[in-house]
N, C-alpha and C. Protein backbone atom coordinates (compact mmCIF):
# COMPACT_ATOMS: atom_id res chain seq x y z
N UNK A 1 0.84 -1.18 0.00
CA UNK A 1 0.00 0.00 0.00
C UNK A 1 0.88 1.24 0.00
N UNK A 2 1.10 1.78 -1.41
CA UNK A 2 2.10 2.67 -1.30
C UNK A 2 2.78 3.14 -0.76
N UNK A 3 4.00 1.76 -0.36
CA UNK A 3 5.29 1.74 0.19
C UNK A 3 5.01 1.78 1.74
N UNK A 4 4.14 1.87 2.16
CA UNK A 4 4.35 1.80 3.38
C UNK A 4 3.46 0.96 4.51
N UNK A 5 4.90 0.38 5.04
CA UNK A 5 4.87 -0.94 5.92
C UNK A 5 3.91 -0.37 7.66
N UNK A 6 3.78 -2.01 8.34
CA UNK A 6 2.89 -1.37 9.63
C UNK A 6 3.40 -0.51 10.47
N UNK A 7 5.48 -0.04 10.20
CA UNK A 7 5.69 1.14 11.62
C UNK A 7 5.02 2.03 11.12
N UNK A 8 5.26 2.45 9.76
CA UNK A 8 5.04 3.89 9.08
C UNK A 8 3.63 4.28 9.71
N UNK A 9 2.32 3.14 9.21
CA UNK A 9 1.22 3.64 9.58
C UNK A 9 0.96 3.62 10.69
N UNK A 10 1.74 2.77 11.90
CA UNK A 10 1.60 3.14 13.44
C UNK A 10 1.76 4.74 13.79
N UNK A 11 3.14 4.67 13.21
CA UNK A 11 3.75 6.00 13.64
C UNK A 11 2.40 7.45 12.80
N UNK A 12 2.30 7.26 11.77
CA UNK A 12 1.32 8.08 11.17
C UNK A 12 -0.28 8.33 11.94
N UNK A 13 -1.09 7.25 12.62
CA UNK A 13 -1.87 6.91 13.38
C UNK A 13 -1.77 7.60 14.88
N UNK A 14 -0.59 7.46 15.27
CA UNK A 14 -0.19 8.28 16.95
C UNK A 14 0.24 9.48 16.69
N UNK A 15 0.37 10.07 15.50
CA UNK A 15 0.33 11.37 15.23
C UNK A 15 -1.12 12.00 15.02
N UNK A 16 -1.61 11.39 14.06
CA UNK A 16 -3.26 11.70 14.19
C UNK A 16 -4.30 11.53 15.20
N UNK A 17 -3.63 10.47 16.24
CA UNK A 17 -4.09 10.57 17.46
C UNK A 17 -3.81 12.18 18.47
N UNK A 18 -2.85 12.31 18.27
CA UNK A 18 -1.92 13.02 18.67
C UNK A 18 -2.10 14.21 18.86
N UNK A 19 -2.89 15.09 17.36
CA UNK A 19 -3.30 16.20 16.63
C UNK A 19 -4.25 16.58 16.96
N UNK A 20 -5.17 15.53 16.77
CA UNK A 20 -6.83 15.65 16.49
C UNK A 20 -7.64 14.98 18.01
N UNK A 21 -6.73 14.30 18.71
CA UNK A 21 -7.79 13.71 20.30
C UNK A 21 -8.37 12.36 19.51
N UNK A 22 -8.29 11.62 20.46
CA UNK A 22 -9.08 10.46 20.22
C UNK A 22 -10.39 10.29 19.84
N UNK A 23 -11.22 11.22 21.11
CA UNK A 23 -12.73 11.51 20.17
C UNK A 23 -13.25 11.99 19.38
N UNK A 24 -12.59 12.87 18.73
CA UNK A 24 -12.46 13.42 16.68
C UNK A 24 -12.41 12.32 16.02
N UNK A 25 -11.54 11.35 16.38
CA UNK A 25 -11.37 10.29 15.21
C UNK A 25 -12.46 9.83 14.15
N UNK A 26 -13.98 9.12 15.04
CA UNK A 26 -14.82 8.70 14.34
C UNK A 26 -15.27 9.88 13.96
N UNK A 27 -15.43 10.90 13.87
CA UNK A 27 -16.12 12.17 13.14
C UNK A 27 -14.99 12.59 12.40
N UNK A 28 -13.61 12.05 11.87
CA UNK A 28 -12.95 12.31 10.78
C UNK A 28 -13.00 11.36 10.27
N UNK A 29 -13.44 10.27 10.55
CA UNK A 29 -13.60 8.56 9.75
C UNK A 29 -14.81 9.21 8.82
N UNK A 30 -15.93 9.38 9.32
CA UNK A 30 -16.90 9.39 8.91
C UNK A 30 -17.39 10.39 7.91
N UNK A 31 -16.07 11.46 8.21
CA UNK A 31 -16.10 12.54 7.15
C UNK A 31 -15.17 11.73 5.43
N UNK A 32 -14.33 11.24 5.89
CA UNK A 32 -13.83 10.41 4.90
C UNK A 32 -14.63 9.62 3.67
N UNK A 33 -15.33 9.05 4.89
CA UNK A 33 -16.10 7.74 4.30
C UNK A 33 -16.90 8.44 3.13
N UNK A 34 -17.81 9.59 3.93
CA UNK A 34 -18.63 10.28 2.99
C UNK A 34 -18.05 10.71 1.50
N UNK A 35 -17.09 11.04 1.72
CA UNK A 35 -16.25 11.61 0.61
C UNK A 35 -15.94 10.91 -0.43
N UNK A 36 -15.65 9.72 -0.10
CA UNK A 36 -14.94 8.82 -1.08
C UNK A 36 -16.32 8.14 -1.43
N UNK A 37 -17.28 8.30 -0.49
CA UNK A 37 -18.69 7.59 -1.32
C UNK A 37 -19.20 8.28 -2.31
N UNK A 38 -19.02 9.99 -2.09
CA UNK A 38 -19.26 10.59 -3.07
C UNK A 38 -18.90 11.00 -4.26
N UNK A 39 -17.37 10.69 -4.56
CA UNK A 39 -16.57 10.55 -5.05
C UNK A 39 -16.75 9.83 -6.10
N UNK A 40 -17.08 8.50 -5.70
CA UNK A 40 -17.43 7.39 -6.22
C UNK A 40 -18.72 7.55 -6.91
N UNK A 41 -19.46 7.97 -6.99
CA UNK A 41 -20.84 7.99 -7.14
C UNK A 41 -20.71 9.03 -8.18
N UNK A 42 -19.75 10.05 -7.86
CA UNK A 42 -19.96 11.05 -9.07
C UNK A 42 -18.93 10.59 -10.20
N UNK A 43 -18.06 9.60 -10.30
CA UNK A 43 -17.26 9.25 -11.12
C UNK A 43 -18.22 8.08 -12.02
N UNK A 44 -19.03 7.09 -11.37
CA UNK A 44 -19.60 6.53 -12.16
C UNK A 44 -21.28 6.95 -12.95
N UNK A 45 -21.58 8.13 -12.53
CA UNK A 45 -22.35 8.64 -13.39
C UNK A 45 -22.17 8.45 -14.52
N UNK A 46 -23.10 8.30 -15.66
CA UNK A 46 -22.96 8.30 -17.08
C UNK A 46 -22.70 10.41 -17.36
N UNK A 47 -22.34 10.82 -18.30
CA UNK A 47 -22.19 12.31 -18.71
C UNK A 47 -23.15 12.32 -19.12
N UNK A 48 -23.63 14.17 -19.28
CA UNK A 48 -24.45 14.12 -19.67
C UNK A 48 -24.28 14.77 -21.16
N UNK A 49 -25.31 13.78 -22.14
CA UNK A 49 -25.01 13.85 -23.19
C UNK A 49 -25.73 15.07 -24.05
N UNK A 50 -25.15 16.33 -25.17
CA UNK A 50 -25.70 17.28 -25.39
C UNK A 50 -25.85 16.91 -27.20
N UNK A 51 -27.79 16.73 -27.13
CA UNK A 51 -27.93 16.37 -28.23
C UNK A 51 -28.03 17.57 -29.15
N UNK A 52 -27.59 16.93 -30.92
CA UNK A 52 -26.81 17.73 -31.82
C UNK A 52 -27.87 18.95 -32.09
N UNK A 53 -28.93 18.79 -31.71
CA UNK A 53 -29.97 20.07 -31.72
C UNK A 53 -29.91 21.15 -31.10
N UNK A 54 -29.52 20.82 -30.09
CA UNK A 54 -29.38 21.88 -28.70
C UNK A 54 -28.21 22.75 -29.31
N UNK A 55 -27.20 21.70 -29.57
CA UNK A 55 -26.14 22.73 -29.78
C UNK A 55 -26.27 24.22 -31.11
N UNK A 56 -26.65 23.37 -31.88
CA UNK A 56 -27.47 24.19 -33.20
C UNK A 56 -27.92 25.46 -32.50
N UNK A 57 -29.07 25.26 -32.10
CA UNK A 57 -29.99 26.51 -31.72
C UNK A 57 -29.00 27.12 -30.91
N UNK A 58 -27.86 27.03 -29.73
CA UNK A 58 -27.11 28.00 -29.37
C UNK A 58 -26.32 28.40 -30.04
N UNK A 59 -26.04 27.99 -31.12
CA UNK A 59 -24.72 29.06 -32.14
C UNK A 59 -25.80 29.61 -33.27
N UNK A 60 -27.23 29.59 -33.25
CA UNK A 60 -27.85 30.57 -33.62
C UNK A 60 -28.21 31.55 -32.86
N UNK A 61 -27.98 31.39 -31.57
CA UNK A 61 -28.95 32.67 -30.86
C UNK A 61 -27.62 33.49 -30.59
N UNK A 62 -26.28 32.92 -30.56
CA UNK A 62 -25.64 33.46 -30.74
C UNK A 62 -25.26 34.49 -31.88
N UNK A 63 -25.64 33.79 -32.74
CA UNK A 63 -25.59 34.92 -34.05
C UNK A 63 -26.38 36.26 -33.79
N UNK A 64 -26.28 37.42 -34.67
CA UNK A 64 -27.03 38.38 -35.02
C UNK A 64 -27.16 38.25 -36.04
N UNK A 65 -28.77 38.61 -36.07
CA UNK A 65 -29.42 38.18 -37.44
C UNK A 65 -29.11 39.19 -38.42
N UNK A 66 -28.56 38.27 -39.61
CA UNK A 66 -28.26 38.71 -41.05
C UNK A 66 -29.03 39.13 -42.00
């Protein structure tokens, strides 16, 4: 897990203990979690697709009429 073995993430863990208090933890877990759920959710959306009509009529209204 990109390079790094169980001291690294001990040592990384008792720093975030460290920083933030023990009882922050689950209310920064949980801020996480959300994130990467949302994350996720907005990456597998389909796009949304702009049919060839739509586009038409805006590079006419763009024009001034000739």
């Amino acid at each position: 897990m990109f390079g790094l073995g169980m001291p690294e993430l001990l040592i990384i863990l008792v720093i975030i203990v460290i920083i933030f208090g023990a009882s922050r933890l689950p209310e920064i877990g949980r801020g996480l979690g959300r994130g990467i759920k949302n994350f996720r959710e907005s990456t597998s959306e389909k796009p949304k697709e702009i049919s060839p009509d739509s586009e038409e009529s805006n590079r006419e209204k763009e024009r001034p009429d000739e």
